[in-house]
Protein backbone atom coordinates (compact mmCIF):
# COMPACT_ATOMS: atom_id res chain seq x y z
CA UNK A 1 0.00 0.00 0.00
CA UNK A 2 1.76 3.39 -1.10
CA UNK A 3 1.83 6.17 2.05
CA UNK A 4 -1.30 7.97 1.85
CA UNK A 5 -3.48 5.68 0.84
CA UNK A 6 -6.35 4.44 3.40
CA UNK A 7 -8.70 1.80 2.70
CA UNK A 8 -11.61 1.44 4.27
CA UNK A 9 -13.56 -1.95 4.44
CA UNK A 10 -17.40 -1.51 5.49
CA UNK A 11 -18.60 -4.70 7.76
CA UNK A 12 -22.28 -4.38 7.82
CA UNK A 13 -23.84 -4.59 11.45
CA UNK A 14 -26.88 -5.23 12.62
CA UNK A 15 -28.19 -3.52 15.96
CA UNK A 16 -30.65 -4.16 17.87
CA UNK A 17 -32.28 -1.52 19.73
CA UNK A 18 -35.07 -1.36 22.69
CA UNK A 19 -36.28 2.03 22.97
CA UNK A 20 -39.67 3.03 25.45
CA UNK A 21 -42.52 3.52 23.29
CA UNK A 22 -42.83 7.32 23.96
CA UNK A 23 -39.35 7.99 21.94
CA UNK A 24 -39.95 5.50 19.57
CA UNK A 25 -41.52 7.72 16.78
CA UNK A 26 -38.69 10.76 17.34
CA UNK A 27 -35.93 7.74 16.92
CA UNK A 28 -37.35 6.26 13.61
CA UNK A 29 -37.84 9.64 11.93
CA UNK A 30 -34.25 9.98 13.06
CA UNK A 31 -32.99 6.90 11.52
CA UNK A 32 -35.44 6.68 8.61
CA UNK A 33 -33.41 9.36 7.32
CA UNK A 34 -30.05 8.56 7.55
CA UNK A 35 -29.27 7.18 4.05
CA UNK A 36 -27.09 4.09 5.05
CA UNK A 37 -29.69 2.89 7.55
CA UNK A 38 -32.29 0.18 6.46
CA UNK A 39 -34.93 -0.86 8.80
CA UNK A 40 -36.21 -4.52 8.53
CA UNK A 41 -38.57 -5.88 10.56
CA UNK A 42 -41.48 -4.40 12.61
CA UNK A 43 -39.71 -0.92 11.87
CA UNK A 44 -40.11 -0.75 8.47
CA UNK A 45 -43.57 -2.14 8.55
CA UNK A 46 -44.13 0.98 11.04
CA UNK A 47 -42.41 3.54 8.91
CA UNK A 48 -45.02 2.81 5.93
CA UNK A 49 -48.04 2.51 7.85
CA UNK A 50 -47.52 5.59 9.96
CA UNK A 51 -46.90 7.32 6.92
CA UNK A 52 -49.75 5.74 5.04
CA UNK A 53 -52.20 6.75 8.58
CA UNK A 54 -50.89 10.53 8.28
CA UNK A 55 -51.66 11.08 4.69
CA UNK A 56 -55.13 9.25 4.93
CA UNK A 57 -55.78 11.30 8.51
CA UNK A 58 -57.51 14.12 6.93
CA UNK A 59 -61.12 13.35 5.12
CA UNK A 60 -60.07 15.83 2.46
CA UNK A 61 -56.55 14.71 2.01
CA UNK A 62 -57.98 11.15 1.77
CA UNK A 63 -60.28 11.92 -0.94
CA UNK A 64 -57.74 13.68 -3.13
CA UNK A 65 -55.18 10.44 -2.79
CA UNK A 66 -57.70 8.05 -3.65
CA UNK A 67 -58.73 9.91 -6.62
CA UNK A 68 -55.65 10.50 -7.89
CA UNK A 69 -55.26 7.11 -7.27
CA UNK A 70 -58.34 6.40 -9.50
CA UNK A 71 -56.91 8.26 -12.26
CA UNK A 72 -53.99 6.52 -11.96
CA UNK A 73 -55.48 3.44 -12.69
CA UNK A 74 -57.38 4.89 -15.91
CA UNK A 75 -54.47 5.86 -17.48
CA UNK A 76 -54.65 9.23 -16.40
CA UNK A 77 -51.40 10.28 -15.47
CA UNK A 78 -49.83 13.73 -15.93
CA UNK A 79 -45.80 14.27 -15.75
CA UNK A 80 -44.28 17.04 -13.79
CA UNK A 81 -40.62 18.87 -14.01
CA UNK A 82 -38.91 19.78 -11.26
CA UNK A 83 -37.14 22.62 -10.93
CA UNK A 84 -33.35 22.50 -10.81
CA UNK A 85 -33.10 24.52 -7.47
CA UNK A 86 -35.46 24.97 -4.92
């Protein structure tokens, strides 16, 4: 290995953590969005039915998903650009 030079081997880990229910939600947001975490198990099943809950919460927000859910399934689609910069 020439001077200067570091290589760094990754060993993936798995950790195991028990956390009281009351910080539970504050800890996956947390970890949900680090981008070299994936959550298995009853996390991930959490993650995407908390998030499904919170978008069908709201009567009108629930309408407005599951019609453009409906158009969806007709074929209906439209196609939007996103800007470059926010």
């Amino acid at each position: 290995m020439k001077p200067g030079y570091l290589i760094r081997t990754f060993i993936p880990m798995k950790i195991t953590l028990e956390i009281p229910d009351n910080r539970a939600d504050f800890l996956l947001e947390l970890l949900r969005s680090l981008p070299f975490v994936k959550l298995r198990g009853q996390a991930a099943k959490a993650a995407a039915q908390d998030e499904t809950a919170y978008l069908l919460s709201s009567p009108a927000n629930a309408e407005r998903l599951y019609a453009a859910l409906e158009r969806d399934r007709r074929g209906q689609r439209q196609v939007h650009e996103l800007p470059d910069t926010i």
